[in-house]
N, C-alpha and C. Protein backbone atom coordinates (compact mmCIF):
# COMPACT_ATOMS: atom_id res chain seq x y z
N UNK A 1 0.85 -1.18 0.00
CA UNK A 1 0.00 0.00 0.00
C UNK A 1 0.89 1.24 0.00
N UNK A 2 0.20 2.48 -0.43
CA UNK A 2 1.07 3.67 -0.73
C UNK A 2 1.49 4.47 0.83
N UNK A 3 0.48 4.04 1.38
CA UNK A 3 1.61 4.46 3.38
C UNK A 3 2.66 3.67 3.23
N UNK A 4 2.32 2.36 3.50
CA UNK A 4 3.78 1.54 3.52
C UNK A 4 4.98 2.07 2.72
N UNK A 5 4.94 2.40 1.73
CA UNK A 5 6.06 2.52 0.78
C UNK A 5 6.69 4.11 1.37
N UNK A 6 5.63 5.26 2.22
CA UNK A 6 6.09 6.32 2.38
C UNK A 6 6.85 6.12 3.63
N UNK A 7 6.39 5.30 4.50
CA UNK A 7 6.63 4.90 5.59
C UNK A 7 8.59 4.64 5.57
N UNK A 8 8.35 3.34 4.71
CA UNK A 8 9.30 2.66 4.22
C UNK A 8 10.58 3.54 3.78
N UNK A 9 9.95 4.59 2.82
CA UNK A 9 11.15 5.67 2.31
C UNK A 9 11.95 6.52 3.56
N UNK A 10 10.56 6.85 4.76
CA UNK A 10 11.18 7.68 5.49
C UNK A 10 11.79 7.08 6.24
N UNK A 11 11.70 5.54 6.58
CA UNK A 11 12.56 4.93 7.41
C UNK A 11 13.80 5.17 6.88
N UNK A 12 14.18 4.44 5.01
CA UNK A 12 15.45 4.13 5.00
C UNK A 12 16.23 6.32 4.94
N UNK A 13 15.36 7.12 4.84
CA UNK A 13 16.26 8.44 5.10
C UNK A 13 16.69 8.17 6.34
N UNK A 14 16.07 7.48 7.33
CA UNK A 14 16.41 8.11 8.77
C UNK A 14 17.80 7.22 8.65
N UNK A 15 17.61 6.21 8.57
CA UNK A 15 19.04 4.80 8.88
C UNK A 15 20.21 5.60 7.61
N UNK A 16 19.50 6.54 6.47
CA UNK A 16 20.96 6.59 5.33
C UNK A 16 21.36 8.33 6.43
N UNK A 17 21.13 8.42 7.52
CA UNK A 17 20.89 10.31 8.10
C UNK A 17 20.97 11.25 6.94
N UNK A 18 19.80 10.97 6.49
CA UNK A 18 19.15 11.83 5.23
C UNK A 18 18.40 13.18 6.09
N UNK A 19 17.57 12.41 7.01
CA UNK A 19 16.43 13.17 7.79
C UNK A 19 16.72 12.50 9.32
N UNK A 20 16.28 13.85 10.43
CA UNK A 20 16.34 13.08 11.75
C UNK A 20 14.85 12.63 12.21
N UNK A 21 14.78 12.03 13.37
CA UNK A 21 13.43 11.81 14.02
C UNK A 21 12.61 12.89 13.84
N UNK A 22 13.29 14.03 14.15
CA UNK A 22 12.81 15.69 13.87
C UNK A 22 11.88 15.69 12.90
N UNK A 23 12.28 15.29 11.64
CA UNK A 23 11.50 15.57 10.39
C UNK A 23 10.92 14.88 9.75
N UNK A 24 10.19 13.53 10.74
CA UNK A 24 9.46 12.51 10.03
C UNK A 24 8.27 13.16 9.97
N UNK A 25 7.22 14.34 10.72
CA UNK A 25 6.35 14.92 10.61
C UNK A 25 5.93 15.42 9.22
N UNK A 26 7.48 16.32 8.76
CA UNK A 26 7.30 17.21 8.06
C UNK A 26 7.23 16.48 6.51
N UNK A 27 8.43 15.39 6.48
CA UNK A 27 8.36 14.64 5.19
C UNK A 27 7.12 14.27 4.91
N UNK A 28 6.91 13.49 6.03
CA UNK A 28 5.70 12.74 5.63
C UNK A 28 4.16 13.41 4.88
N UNK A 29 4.14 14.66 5.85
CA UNK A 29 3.26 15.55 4.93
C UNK A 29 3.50 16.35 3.83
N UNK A 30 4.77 15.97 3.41
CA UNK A 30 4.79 16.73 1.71
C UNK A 30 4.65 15.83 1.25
N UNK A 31 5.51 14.81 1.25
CA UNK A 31 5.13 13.15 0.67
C UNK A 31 3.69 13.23 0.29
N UNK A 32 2.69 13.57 1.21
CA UNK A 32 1.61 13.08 1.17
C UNK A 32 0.38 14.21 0.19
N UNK A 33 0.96 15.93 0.45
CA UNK A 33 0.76 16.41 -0.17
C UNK A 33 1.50 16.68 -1.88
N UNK A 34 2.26 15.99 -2.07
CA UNK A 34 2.65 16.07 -3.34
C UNK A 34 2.21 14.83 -4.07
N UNK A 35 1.66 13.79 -2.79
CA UNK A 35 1.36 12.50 -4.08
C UNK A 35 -0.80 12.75 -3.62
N UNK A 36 -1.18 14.00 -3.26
CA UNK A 36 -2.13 14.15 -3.04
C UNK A 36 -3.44 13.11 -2.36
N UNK A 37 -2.47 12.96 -1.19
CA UNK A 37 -3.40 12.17 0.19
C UNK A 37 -3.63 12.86 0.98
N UNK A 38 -4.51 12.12 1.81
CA UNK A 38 -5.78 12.89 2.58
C UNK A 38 -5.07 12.46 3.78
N UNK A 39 -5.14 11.14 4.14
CA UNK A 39 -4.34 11.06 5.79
C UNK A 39 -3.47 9.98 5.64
N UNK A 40 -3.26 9.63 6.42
CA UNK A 40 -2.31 8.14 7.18
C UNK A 40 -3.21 7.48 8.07
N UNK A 41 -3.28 6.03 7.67
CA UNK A 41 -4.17 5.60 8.90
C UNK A 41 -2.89 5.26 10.14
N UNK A 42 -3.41 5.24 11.17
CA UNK A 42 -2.74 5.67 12.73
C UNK A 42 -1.71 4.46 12.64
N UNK A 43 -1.63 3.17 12.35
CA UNK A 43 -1.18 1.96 12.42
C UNK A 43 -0.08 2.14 11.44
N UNK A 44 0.10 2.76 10.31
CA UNK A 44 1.33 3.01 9.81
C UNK A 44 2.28 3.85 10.11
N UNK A 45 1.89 5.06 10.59
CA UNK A 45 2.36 5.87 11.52
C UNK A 45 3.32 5.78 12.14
N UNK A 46 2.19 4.63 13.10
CA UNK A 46 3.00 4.06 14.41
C UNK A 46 4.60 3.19 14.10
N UNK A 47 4.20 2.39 13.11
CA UNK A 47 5.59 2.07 12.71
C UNK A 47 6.45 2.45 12.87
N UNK A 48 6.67 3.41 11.88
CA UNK A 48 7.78 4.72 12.13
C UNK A 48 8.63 4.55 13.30
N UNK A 49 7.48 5.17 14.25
CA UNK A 49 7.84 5.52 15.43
C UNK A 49 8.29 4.70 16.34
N UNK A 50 7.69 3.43 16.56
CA UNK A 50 8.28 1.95 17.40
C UNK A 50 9.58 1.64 17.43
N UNK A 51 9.94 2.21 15.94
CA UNK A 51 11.15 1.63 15.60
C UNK A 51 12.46 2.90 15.60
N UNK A 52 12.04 4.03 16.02
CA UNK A 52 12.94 5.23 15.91
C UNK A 52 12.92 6.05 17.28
N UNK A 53 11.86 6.01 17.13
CA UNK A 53 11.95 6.86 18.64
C UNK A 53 12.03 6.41 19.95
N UNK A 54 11.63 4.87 20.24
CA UNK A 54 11.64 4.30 21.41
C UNK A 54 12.84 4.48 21.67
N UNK A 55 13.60 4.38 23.05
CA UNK A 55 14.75 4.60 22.79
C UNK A 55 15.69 2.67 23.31
């Protein structure tokens, strides 16, 4: 699905330090406004985050 794959991209920026934890917000909503989506459901999201921010 097209979260997964955005998800997916912003992971591998974070692991290549393309982008920090900082700016998974911000990517994610141009990502989303340039491929013209409406939201993220909460469960892909979360991904992200389980795996970056926990410490």
């Amino acid at each position: 699905m097209i979260y997964r794959a955005i998800n997916g991209l912003i992971r591998h920026a974070i692991e290549a330090d393309l982008i920090t934890n900082d700016d998974i917000f911000v990517v994610r909503n141009q990502l989303m406004d340039i491929l013209k989506l409406t939201g993220m459901i909460k469960n892909h999201s979360r991904e992200i985050f389980k795996n970056f921010l926990n410490p």
